[in-house]
N, C-alpha and C. Protein backbone atom coordinates (compact mmCIF):
# COMPACT_ATOMS: atom_id res chain seq x y z
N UNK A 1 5.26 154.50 100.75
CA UNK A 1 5.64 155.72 100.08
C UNK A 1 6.41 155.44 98.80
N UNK A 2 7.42 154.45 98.87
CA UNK A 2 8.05 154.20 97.40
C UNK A 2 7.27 153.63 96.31
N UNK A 3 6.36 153.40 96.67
CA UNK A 3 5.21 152.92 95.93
C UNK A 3 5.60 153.97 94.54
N UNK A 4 5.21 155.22 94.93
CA UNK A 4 4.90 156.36 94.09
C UNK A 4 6.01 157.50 93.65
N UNK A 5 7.24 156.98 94.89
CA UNK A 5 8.24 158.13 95.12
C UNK A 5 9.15 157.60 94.78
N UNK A 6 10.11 158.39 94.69
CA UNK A 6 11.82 157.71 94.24
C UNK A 6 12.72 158.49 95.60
N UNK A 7 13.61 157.85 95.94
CA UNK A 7 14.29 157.95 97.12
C UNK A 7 15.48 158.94 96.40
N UNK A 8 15.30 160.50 96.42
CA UNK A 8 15.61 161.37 96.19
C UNK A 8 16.83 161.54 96.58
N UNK A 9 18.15 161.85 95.91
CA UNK A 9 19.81 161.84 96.44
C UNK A 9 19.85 163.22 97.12
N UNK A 10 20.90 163.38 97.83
CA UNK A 10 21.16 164.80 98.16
C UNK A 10 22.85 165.56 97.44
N UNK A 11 22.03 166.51 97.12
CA UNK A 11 23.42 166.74 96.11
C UNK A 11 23.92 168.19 97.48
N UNK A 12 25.44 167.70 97.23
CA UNK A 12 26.44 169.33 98.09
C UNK A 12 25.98 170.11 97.04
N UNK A 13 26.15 171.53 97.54
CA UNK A 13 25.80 172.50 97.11
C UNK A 13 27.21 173.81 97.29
N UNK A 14 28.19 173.84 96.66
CA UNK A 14 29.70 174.16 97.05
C UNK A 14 29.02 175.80 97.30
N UNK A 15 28.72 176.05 96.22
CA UNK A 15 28.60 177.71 96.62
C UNK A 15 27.71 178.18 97.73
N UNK A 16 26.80 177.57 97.98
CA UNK A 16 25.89 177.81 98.93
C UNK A 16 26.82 177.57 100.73
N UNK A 17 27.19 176.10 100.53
CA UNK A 17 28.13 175.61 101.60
C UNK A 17 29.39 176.90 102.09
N UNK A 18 29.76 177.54 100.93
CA UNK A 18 30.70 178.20 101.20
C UNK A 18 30.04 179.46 102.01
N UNK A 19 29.50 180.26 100.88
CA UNK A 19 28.35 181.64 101.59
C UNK A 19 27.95 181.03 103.03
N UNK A 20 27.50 180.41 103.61
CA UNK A 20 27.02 179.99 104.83
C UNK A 20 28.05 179.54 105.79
N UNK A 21 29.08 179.18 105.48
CA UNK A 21 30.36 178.29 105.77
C UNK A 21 29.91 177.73 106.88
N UNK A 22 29.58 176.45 105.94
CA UNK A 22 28.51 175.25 106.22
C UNK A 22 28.48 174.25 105.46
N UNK A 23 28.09 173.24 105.46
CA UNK A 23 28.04 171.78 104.52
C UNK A 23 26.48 171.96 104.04
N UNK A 24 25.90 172.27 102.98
CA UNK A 24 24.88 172.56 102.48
C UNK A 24 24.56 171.77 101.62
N UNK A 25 23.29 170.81 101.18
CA UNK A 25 23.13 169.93 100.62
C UNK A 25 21.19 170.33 100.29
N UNK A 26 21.25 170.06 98.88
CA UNK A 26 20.11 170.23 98.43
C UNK A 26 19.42 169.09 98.33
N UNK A 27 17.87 168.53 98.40
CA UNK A 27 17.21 167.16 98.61
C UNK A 27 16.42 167.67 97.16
N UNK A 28 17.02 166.38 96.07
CA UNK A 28 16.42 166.31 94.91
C UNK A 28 15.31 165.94 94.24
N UNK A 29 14.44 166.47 95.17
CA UNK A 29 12.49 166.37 94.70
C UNK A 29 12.28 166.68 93.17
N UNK A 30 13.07 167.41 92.53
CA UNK A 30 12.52 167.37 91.60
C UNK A 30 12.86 166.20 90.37
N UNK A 31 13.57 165.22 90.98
CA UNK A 31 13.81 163.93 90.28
C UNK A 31 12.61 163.16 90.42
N UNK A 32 11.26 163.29 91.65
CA UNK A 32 9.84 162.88 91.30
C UNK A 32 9.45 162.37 90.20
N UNK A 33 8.58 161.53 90.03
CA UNK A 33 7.88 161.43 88.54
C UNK A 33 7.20 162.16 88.90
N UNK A 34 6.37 163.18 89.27
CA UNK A 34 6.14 164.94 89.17
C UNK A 34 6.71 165.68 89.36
N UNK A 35 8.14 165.70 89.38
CA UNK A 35 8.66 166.60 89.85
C UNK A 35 8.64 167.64 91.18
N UNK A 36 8.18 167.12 91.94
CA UNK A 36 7.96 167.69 93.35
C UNK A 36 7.70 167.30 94.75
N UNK A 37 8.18 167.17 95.68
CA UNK A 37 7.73 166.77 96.74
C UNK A 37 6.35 166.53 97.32
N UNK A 38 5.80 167.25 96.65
CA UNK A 38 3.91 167.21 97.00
C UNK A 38 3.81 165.70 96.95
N UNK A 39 4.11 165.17 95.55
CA UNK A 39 3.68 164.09 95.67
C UNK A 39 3.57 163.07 96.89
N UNK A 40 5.00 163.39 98.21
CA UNK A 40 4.76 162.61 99.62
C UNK A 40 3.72 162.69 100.42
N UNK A 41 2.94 164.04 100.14
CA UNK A 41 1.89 164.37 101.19
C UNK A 41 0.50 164.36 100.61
N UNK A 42 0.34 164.06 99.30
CA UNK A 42 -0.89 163.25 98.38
C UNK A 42 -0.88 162.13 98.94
N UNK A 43 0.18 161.23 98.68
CA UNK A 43 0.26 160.00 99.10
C UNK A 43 -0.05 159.30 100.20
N UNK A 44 0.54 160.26 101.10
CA UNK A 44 0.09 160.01 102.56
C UNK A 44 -1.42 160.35 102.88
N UNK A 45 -2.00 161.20 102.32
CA UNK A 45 -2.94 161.64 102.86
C UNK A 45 -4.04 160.64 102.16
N UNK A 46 -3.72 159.87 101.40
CA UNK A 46 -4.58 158.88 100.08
C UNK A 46 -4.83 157.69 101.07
N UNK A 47 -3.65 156.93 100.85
CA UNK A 47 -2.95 155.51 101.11
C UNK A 47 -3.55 155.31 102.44
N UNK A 48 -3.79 156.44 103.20
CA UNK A 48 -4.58 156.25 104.73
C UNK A 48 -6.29 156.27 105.08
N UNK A 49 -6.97 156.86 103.98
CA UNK A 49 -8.02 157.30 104.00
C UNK A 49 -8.92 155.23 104.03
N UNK A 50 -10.14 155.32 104.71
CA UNK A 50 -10.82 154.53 104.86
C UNK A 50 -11.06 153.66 103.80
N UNK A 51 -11.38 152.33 103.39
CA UNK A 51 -12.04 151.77 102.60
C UNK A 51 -13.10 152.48 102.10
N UNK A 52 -13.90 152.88 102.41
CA UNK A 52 -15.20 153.47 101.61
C UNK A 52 -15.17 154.77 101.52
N UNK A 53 -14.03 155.47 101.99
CA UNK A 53 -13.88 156.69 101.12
C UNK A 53 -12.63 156.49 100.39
N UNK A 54 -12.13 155.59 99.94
CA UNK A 54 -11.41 155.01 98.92
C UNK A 54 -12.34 154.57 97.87
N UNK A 55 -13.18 154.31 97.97
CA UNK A 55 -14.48 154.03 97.12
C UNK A 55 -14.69 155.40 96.49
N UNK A 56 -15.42 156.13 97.52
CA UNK A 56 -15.64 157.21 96.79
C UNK A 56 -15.01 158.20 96.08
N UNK A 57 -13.56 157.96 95.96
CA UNK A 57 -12.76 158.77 95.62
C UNK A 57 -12.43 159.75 96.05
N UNK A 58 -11.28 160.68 95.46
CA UNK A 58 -11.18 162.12 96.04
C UNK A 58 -11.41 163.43 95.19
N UNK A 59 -11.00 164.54 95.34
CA UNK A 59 -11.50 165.49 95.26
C UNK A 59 -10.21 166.60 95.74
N UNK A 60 -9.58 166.89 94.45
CA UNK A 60 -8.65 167.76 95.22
C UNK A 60 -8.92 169.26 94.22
N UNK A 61 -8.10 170.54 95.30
CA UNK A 61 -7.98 171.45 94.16
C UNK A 61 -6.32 171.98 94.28
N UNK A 62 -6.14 172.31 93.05
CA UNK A 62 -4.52 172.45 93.04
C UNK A 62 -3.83 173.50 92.11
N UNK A 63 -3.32 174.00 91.71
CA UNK A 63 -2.92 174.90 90.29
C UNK A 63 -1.37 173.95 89.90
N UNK A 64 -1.25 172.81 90.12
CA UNK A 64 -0.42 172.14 89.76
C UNK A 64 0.48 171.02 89.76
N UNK A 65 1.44 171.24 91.23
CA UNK A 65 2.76 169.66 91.47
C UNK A 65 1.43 169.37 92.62
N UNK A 66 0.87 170.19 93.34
CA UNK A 66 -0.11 169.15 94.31
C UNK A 66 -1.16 168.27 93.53
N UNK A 67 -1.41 168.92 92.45
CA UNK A 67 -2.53 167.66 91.21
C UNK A 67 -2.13 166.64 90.79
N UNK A 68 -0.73 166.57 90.57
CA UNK A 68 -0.06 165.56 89.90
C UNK A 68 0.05 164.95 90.99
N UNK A 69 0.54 165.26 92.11
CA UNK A 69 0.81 163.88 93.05
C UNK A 69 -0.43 163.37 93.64
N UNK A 70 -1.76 164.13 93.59
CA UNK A 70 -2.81 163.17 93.83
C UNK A 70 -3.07 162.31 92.74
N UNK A 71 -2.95 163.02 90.90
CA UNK A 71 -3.38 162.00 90.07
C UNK A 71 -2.41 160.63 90.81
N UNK A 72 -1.45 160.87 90.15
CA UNK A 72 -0.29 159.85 90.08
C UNK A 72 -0.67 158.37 91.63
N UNK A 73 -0.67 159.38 92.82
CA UNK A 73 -1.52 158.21 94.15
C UNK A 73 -3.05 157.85 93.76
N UNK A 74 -3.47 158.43 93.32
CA UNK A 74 -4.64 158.06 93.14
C UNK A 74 -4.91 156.98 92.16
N UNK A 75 -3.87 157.02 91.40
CA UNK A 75 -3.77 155.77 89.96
C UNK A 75 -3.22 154.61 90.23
N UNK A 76 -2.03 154.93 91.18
CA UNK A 76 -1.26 153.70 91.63
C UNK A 76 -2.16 153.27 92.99
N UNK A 77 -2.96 153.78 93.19
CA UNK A 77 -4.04 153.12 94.38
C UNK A 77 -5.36 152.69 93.96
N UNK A 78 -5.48 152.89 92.56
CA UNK A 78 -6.96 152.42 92.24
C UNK A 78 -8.18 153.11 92.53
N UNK A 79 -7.79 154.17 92.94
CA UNK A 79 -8.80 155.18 93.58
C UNK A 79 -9.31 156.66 92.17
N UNK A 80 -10.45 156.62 92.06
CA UNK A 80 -10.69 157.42 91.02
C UNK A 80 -10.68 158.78 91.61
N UNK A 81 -9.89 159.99 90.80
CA UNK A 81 -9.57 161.31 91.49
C UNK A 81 -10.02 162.26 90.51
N UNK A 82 -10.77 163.59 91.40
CA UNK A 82 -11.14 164.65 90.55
C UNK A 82 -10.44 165.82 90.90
N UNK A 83 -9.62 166.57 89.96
CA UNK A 83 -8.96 167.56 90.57
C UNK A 83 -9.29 169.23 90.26
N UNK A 84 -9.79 169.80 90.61
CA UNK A 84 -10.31 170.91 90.21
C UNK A 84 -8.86 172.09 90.32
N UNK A 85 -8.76 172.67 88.96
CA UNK A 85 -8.25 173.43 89.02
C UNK A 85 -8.16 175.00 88.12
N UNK A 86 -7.48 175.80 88.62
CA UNK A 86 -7.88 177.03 87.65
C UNK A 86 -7.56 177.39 86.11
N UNK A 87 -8.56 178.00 85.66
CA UNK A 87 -8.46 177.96 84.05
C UNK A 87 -7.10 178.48 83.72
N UNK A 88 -6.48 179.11 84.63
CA UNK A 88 -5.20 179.86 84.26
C UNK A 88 -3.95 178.67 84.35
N UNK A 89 -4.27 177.30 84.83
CA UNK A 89 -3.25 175.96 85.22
C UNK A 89 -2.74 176.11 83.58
N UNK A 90 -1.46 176.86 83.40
CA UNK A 90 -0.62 175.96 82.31
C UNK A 90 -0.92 174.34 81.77
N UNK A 91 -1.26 174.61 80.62
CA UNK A 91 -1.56 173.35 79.83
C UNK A 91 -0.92 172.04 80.15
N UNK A 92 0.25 171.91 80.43
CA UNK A 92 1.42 171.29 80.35
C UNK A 92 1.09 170.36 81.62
N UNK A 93 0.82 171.28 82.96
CA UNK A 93 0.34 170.67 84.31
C UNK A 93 -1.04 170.03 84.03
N UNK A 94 -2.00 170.34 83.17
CA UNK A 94 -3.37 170.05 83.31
C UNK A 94 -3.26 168.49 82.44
N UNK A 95 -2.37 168.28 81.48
CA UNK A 95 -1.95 167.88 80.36
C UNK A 95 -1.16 166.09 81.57
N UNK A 96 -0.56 166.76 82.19
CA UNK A 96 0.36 165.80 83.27
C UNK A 96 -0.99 165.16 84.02
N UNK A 97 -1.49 165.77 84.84
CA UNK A 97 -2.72 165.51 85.49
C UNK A 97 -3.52 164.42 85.10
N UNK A 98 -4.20 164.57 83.88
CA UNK A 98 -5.10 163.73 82.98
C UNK A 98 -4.07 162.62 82.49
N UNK A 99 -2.99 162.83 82.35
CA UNK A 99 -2.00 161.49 81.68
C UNK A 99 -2.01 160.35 83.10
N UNK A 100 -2.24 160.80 84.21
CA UNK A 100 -2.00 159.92 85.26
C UNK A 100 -3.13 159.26 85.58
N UNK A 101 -4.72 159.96 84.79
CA UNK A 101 -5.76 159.22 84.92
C UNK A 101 -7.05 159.77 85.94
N UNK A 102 -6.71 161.28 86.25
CA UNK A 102 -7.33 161.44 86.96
C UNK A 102 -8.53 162.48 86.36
N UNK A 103 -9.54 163.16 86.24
CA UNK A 103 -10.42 163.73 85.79
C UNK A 103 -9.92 165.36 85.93
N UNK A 104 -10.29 166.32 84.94
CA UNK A 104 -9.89 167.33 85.46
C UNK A 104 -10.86 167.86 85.48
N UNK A 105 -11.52 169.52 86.05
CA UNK A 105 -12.24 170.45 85.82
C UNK A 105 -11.53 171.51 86.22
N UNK A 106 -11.60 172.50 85.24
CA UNK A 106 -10.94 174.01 85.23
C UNK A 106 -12.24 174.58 85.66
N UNK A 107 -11.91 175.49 86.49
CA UNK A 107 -13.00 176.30 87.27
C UNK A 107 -11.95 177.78 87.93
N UNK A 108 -12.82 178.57 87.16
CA UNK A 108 -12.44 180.08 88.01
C UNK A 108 -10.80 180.53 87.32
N UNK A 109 -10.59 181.45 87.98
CA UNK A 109 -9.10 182.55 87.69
C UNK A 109 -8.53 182.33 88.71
N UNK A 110 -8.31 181.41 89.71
CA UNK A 110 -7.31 181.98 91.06
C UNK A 110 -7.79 180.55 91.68
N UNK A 111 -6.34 179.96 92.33
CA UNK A 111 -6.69 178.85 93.51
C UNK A 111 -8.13 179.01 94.14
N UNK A 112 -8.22 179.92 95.00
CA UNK A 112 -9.16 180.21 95.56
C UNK A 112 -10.35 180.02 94.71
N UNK A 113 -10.92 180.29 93.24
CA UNK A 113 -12.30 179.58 92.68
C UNK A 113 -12.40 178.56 92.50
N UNK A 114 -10.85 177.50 92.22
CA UNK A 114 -10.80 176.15 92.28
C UNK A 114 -11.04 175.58 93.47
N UNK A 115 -10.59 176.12 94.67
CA UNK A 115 -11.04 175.21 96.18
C UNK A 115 -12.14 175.74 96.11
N UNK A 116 -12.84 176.80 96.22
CA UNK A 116 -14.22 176.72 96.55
C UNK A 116 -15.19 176.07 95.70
N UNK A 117 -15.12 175.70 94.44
CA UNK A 117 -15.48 174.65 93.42
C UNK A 117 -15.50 173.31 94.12
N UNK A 118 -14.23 172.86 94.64
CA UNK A 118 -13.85 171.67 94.63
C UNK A 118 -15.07 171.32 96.23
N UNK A 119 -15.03 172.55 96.77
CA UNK A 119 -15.49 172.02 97.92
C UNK A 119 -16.91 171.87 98.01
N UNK A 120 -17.40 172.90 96.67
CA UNK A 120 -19.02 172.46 96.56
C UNK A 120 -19.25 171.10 96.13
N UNK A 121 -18.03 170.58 95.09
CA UNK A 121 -18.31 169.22 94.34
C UNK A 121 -18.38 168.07 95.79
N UNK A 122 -17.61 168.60 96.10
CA UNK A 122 -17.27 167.68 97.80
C UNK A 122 -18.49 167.23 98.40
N UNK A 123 -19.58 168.62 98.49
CA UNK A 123 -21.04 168.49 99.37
C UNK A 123 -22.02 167.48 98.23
N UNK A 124 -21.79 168.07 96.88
CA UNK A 124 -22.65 167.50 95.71
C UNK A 124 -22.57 165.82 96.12
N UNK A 125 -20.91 165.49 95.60
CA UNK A 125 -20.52 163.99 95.45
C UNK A 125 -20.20 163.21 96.65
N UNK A 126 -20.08 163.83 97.55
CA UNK A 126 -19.94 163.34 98.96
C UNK A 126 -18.81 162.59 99.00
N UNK A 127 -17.59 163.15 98.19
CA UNK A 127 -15.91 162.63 98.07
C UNK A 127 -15.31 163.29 99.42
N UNK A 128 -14.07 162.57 99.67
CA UNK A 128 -13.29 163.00 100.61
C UNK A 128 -12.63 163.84 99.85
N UNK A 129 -12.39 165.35 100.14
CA UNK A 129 -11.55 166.49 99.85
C UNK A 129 -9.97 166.07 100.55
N UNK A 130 -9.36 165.92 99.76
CA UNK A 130 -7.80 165.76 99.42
C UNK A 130 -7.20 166.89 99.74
N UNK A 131 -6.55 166.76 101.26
CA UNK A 131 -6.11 168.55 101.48
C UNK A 131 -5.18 168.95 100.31
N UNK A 132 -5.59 170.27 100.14
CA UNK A 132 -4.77 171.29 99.17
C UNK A 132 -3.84 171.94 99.52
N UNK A 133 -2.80 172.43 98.49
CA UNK A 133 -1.29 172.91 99.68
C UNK A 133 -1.35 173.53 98.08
């Protein structure tokens, strides 16, 4: 997992701790090199998959921190990744995505035209589909 992840600090959280009157501590995912926790459950779900569907690559669909943490595993694993996502994905995420090396295709207005895209490409290319969250 550290492969890809950074061992995230936990910061107190005084005002929260207090309102709850409780010791409240926030877990700092967004110190990620994507900024998000997704990236642990890309990873995991990559790093395990078979030799020859490591070959074939994957196939994810995402509108964003779940794209980046497949590009990003998918780069640091050598594994070539296609991520389908919606035309409405902010530039910035689509922009992150492709910097990590992974292929993009914008498809549809809504998560939902990107997974069902992703899952026809799935039957087409015969890739392992990269669960989506």
């Amino acid at each position: 997992m550290y492969d890809v992840a950074a061992e995230s600090p936990l910061d107190y959280a005084p005002a929260l701790s207090k309102r709850f009157n409780n010791e409240v501590y926030l877990k700092r995912e967004d110190l990620q090199p994507v900024f998000s926790f997704k990236l642990r459950g890309a990873y995991n779900k990559i790093v395990f998959l078979s030799e020859q569907e490591k070959r074939q690559g994957v196939i994810a669909a995402s509108a964003g921190n779940h794209a980046q943490g497949v590009a990003l595993s998918s780069n640091k694993l050598g594994i070539n990744a296609l991520i389908v996502m919606p035309k409405t994905t902010p530039e910035i995420k689509v922009n992150s995505v492709r910097s990590w090396g992974a292929k993009v295709v914008l498809f549809g207005d809504s998560f939902d035209d990107a997974y069902t895209h992703a899952r026809e490409l799935e039957k087409q290319k015969k890739h392992d589909l990269c669960a989506s969250f």
